[in-house]
N, C-alpha and C. Protein backbone atom coordinates (compact mmCIF):
# COMPACT_ATOMS: atom_id res chain seq x y z
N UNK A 1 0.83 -1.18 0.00
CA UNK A 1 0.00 0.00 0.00
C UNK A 1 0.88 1.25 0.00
N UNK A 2 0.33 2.56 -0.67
CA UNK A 2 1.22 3.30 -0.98
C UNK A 2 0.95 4.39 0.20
N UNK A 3 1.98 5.10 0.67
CA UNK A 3 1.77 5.58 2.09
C UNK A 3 0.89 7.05 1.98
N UNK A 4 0.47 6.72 2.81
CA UNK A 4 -0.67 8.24 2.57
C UNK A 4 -0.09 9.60 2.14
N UNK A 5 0.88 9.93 2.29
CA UNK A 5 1.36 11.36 1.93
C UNK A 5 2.26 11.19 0.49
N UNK A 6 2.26 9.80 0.10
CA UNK A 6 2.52 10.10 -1.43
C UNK A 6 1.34 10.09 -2.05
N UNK A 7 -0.01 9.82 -1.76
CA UNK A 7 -1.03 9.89 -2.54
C UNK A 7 -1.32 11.44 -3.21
N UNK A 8 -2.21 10.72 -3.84
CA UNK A 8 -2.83 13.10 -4.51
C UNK A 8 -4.56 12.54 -4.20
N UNK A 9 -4.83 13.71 -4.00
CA UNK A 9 -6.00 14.01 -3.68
C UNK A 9 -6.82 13.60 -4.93
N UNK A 10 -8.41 13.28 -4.72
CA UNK A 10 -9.17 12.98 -5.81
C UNK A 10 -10.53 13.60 -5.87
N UNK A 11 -10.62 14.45 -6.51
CA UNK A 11 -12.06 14.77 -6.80
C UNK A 11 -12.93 13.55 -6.55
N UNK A 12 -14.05 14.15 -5.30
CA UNK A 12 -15.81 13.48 -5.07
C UNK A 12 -16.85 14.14 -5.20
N UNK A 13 -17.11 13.47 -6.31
CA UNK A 13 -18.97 13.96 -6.49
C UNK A 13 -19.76 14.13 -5.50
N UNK A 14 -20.38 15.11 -5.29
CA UNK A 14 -21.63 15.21 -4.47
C UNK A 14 -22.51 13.83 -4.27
N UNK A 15 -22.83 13.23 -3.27
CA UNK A 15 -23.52 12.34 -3.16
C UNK A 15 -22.54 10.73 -2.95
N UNK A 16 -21.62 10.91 -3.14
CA UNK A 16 -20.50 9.99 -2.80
C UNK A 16 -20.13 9.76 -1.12
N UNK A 17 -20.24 8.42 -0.90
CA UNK A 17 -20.38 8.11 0.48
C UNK A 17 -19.57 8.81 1.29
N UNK A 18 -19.07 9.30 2.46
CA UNK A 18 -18.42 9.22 3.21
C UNK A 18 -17.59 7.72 3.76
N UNK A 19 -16.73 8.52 4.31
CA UNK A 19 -15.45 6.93 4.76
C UNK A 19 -16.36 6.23 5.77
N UNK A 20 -16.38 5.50 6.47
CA UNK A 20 -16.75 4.72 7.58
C UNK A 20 -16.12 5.10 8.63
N UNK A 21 -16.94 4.56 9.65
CA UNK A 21 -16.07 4.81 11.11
C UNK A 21 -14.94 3.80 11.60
N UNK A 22 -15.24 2.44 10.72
CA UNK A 22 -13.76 2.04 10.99
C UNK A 22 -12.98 2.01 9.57
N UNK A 23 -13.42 2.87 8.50
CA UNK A 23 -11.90 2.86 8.01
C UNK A 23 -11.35 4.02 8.40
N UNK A 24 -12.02 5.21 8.83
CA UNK A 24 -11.32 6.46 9.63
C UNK A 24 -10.32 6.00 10.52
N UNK A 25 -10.74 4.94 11.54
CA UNK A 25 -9.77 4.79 12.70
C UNK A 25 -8.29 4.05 12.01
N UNK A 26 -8.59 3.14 11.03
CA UNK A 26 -7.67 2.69 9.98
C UNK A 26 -6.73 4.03 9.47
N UNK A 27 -7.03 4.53 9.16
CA UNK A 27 -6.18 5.70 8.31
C UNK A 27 -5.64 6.39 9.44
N UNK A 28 -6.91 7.15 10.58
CA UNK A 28 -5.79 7.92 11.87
C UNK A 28 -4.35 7.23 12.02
N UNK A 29 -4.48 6.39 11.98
CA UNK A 29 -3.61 5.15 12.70
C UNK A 29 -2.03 5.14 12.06
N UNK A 30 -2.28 6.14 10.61
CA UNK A 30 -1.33 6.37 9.97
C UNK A 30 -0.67 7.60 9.95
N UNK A 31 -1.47 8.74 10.72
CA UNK A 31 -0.83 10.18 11.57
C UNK A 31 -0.33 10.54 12.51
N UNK A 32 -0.26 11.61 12.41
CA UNK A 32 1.04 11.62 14.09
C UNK A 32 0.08 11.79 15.31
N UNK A 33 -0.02 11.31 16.01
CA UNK A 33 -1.11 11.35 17.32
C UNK A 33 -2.01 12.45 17.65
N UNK A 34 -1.18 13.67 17.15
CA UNK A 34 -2.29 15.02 17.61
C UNK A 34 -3.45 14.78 16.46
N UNK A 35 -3.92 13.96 15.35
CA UNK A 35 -4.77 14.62 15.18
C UNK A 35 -6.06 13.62 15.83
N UNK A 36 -6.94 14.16 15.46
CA UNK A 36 -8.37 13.49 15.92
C UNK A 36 -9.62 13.73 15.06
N UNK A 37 -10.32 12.50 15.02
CA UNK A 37 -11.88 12.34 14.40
C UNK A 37 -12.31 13.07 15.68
N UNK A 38 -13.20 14.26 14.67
CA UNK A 38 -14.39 14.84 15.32
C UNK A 38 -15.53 13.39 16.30
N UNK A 39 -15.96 14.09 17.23
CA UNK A 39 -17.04 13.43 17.92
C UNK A 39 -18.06 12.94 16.98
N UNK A 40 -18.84 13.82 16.14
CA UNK A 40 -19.72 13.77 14.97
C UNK A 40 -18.96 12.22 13.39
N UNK A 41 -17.68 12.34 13.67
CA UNK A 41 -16.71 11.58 12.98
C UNK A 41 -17.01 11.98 11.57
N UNK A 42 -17.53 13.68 11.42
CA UNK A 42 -17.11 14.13 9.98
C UNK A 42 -16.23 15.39 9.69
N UNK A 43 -15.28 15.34 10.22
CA UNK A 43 -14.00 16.02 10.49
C UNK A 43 -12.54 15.64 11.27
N UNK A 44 -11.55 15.56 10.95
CA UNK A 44 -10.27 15.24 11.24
C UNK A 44 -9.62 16.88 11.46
N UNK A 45 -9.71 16.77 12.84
CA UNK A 45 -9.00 18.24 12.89
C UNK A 45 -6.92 17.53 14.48
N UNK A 46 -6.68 18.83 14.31
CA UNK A 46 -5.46 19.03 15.00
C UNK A 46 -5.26 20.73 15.61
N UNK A 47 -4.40 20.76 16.52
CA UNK A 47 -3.92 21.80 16.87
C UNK A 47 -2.50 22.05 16.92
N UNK A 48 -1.52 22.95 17.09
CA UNK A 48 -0.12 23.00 16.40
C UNK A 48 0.29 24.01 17.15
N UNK A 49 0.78 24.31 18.08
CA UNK A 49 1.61 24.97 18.66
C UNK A 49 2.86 25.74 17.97
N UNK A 50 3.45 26.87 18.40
CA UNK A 50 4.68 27.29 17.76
C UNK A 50 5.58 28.13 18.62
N UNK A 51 6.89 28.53 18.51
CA UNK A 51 7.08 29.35 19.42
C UNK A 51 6.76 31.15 19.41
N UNK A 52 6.64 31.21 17.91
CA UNK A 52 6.36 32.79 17.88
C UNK A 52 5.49 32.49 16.81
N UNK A 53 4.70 34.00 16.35
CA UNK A 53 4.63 34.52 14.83
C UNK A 53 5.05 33.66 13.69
N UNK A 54 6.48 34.27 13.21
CA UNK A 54 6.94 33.85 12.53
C UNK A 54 7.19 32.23 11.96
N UNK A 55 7.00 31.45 12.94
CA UNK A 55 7.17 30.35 12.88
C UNK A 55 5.36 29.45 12.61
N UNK A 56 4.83 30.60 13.50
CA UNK A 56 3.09 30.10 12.95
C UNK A 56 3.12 30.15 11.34
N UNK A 57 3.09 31.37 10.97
CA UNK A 57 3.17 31.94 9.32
C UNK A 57 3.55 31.08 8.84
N UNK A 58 5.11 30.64 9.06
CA UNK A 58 5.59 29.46 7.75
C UNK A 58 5.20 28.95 7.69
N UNK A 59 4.71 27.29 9.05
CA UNK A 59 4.12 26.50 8.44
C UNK A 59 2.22 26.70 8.30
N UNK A 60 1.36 27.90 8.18
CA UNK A 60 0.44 28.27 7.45
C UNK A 60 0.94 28.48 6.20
N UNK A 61 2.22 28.92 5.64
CA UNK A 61 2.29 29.07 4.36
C UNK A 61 2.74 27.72 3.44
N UNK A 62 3.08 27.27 4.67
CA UNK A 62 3.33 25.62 3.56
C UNK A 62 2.53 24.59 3.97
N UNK A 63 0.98 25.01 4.80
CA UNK A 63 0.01 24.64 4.55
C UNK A 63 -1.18 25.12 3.37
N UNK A 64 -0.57 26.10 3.26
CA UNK A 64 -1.53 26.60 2.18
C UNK A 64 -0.80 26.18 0.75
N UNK A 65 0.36 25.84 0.68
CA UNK A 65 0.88 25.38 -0.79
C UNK A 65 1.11 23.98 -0.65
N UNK A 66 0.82 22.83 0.20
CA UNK A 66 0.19 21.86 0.11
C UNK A 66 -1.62 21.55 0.06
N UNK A 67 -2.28 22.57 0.62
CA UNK A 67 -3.70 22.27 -0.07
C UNK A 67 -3.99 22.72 -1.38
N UNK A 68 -3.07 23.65 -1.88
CA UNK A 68 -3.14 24.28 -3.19
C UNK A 68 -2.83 23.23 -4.24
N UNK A 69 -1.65 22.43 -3.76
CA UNK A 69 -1.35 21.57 -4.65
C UNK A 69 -2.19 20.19 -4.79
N UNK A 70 -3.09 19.73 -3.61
CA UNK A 70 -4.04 18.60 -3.65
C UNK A 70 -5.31 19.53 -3.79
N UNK A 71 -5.43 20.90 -4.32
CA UNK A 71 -7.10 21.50 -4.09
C UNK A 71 -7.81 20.82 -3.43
N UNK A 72 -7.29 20.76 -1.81
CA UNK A 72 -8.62 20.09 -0.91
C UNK A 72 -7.81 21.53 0.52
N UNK A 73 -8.58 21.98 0.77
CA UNK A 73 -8.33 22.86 1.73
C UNK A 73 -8.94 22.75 3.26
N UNK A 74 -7.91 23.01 4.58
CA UNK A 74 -8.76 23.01 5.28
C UNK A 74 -9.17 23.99 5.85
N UNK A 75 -10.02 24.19 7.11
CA UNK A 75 -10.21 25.41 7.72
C UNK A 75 -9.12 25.82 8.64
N UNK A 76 -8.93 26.56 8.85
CA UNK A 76 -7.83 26.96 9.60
C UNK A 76 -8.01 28.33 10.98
N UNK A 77 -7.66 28.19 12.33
CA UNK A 77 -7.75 29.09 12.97
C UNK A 77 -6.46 29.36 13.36
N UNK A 78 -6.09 30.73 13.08
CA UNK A 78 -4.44 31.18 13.31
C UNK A 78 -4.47 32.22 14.74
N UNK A 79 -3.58 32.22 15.01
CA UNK A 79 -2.81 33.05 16.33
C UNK A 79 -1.63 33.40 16.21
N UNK A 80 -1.21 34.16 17.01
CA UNK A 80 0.92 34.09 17.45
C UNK A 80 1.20 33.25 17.37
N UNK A 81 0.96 32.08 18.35
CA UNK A 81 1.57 31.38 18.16
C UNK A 81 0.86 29.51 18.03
N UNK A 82 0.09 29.71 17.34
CA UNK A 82 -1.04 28.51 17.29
C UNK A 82 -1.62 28.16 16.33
N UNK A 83 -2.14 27.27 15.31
CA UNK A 83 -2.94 26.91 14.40
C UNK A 83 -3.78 26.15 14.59
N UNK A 84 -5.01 26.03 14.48
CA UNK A 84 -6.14 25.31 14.83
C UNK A 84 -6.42 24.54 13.16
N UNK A 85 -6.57 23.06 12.81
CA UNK A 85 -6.66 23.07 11.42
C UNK A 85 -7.94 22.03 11.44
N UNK A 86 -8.68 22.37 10.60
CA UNK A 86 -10.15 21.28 10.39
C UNK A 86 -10.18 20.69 8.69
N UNK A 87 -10.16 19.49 8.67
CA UNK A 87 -10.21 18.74 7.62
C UNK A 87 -11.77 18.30 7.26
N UNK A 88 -12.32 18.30 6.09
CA UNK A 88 -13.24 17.40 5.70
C UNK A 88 -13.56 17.77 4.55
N UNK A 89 -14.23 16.62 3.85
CA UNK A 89 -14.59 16.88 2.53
C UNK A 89 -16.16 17.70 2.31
N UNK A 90 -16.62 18.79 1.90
CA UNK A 90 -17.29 19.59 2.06
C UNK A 90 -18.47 18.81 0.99
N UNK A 91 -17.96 18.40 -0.14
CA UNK A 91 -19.00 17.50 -1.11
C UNK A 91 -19.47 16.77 -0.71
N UNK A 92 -19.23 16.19 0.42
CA UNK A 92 -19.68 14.08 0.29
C UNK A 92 -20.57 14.46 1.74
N UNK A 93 -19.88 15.30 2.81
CA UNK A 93 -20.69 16.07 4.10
C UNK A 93 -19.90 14.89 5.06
N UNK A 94 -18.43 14.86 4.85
CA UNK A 94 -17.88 13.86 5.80
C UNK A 94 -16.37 13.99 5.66
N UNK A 95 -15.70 12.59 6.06
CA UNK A 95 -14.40 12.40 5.73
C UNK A 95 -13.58 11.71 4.14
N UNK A 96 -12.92 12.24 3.81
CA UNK A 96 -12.44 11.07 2.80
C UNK A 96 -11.28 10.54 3.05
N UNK A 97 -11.01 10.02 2.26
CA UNK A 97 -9.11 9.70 1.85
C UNK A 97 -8.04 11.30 1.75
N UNK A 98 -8.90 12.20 1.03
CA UNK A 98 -8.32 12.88 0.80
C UNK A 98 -7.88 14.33 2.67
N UNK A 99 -8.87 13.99 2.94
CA UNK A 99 -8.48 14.28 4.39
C UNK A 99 -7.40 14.08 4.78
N UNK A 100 -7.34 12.12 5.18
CA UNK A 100 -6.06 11.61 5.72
C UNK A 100 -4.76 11.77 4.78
N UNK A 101 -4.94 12.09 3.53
CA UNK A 101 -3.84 12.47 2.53
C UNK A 101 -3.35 13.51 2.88
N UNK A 102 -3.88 14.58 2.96
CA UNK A 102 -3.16 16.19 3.07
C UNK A 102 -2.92 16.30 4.47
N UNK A 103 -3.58 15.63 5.50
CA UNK A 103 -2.74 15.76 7.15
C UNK A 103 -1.64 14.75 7.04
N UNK A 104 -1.34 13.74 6.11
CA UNK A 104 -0.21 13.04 6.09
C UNK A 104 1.09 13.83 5.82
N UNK A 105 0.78 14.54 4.67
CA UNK A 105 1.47 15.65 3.95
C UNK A 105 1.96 16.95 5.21
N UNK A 106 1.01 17.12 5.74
CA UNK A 106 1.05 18.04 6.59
C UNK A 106 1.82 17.50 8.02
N UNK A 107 2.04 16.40 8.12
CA UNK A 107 3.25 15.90 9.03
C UNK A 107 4.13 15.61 8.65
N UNK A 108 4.57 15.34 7.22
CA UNK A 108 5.72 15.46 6.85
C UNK A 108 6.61 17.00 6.77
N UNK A 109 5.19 18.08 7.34
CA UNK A 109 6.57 18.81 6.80
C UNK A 109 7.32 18.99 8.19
């Protein structure tokens, strides 16, 4: 199996299932511990600490040129020194693959 952060993101049609609740826990299983399935289990969010500013910014900016490059974006709440990030696929009204793809990406950096 090919590891989640070499995958690319894939366009879903409206009306296309959502993941399941156990293949979600399947895929978490392949991120770095901070993140988490929403309670509702249609969102994969995290929080990210930093020591200043500057260091928030960068990696928001090379979060934003990794969702640019899979066009799957997440929500994002910024601070000095903090990022709040929410994943989900907005078409399907859940989680996909492409979720656990771009937070894979997003621990590699």
């Amino acid at each position: 199996m090919t590891a989640l952060r070499d995958r690319k993101c894939a366009a879903y049609a409206p009306g296309t299932p959502a993941l399941d609740a156990g293949r979600a826990r399947q895929l978490i299983g392949e991120l770095d511990r901070g993140w988490r399935i929403a309670d509702d289990g249609k969102s994969l969010r995290r929080a990210f600490v930093f020591e200043d500013f500057y260091r928030t910014m960068a990696f928001v900016n090379a979060v934003a040129w990794i969702a640019h490059a899979e066009d799957h974006h997440p929500d994002l709440e910024v601070g000095y020194n903090y990022c709040r990030m929410v994943f989900a696929t907005h078409s399907i009204g859940g989680l996909s693959d492409n979720d656990f793809i771009c937070a894979a990406k997003i621990d590699a950096l």
